[in-house]
Protein backbone atom coordinates (compact mmCIF):
# COMPACT_ATOMS: atom_id res chain seq x y z
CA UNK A 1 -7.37 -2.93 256.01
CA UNK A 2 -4.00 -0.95 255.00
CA UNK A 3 -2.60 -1.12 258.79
CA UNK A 4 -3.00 -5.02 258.15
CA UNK A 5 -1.66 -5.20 255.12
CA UNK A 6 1.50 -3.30 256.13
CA UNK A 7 1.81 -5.07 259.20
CA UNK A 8 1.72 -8.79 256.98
CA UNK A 9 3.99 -7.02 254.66
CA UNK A 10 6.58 -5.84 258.00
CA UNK A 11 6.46 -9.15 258.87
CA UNK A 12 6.62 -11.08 255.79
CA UNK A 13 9.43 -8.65 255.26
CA UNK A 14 11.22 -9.89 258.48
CA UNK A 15 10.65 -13.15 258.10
CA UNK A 16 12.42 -13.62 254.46
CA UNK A 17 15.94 -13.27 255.84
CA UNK A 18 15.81 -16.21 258.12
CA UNK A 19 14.23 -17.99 255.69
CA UNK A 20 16.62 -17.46 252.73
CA UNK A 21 19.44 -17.96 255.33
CA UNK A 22 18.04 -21.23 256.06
CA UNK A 23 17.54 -22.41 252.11
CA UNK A 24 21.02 -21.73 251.59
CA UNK A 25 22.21 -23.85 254.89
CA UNK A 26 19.95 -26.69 253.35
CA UNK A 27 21.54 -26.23 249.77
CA UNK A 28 25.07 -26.03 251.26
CA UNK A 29 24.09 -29.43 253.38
CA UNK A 30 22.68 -31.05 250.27
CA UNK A 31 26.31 -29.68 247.99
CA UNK A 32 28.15 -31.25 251.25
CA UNK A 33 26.58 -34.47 251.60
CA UNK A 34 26.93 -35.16 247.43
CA UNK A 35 30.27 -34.12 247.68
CA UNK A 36 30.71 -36.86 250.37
CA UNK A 37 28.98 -39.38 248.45
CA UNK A 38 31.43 -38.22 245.40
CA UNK A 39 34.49 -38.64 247.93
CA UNK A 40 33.29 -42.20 248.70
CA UNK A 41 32.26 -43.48 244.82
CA UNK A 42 35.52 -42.13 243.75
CA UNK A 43 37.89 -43.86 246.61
CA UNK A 44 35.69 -47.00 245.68
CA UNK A 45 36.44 -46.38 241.98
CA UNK A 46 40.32 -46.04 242.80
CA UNK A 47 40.31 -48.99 245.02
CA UNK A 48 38.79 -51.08 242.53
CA UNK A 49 41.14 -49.73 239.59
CA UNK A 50 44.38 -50.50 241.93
CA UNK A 51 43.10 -54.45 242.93
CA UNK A 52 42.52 -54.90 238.98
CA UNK A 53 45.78 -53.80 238.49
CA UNK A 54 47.00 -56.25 241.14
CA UNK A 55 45.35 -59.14 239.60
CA UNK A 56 46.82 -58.35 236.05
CA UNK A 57 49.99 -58.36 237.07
CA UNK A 58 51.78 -61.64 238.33
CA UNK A 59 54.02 -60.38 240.83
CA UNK A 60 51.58 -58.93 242.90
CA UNK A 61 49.38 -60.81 245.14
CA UNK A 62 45.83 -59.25 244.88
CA UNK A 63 44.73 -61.18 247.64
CA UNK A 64 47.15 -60.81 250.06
CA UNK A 65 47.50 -56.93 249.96
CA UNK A 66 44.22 -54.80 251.25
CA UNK A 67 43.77 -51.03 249.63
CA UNK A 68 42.19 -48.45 251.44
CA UNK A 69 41.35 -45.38 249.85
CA UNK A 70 40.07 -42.24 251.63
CA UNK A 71 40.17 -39.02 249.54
CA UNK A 72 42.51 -39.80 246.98
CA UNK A 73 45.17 -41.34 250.02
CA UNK A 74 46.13 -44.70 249.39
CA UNK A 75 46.85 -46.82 252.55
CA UNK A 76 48.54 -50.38 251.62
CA UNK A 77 48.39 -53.07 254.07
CA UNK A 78 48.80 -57.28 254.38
CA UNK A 79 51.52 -59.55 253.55
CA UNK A 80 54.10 -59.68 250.55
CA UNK A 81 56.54 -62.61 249.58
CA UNK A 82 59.07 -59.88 249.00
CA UNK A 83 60.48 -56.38 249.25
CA UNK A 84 60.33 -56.18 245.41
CA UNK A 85 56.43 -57.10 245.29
CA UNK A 86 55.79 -54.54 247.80
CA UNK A 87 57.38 -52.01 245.94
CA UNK A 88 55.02 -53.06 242.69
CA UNK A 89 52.37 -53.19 244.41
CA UNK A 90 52.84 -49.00 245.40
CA UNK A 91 54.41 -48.15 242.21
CA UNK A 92 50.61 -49.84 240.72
CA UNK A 93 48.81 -47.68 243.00
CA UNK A 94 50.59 -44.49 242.49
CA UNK A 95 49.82 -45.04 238.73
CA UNK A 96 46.46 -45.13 238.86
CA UNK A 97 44.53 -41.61 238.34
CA UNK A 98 43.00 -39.68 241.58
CA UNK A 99 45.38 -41.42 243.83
CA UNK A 100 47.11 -38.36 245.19
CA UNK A 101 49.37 -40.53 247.42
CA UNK A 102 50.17 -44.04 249.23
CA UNK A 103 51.31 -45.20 252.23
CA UNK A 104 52.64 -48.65 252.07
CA UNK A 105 52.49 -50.76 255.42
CA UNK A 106 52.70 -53.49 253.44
CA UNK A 107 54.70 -56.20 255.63
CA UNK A 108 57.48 -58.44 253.76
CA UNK A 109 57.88 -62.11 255.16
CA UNK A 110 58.68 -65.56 254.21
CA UNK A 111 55.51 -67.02 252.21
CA UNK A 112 53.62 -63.58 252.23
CA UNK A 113 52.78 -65.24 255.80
CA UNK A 114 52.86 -63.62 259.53
């Protein structure tokens, strides 16, 4: 009865490691996969701060520019009227809090039309 005991406690013993190794993997997957899901609801949040900001103001077409957000990095895109609206339109999303920068391919033509 001892030699069994001691040989479920050996083994017991030998398995632990591989399992606690394996708990932590599975916590670190779970810490990576809500930090993900953090990433995403704040880009969302920061998108949909800098298009409210857009509508507010009058010289900036809400509509016509798109606002992609991944990780804090702002990436401007679509069609301004003019140089000076494309400007406002990254000076509003540079003002908004989490965006950590912004890259404006905004394109300036006649009518805020290719």
């Amino acid at each position: 009865m001892k030699r069994e005991f001691a040989a479920g406690f050996v083994a017991l013993a030998l398995a632990l490691p591989p399992a606690a190794h394996a708990a932590e993997k599975s916590a670190d997957n779970k810490g990576s996969v809500t930090q993900k899901a953090k990433d995403v609801i704040d880009d969302a949040t920061i998108t949909t701060k800098i298009k409210a900001e857009f509508a507010k103001d009058k010289a900036v077409s809400a509509l016509s520019i798109k606002v992609d957000t991944d990780k804090g990095v702002v990436k401007l895109s679509g069609n301004a009227k003019t140089k000076d609206e494309a400007s406002k339109a990254e000076a509003i999303a540079k003002s908004v809090n989490g965006v950590t920068s912004v890259k404006n391919d905004i394109q300036v033509t006649a009518g805020g039309k290719k």
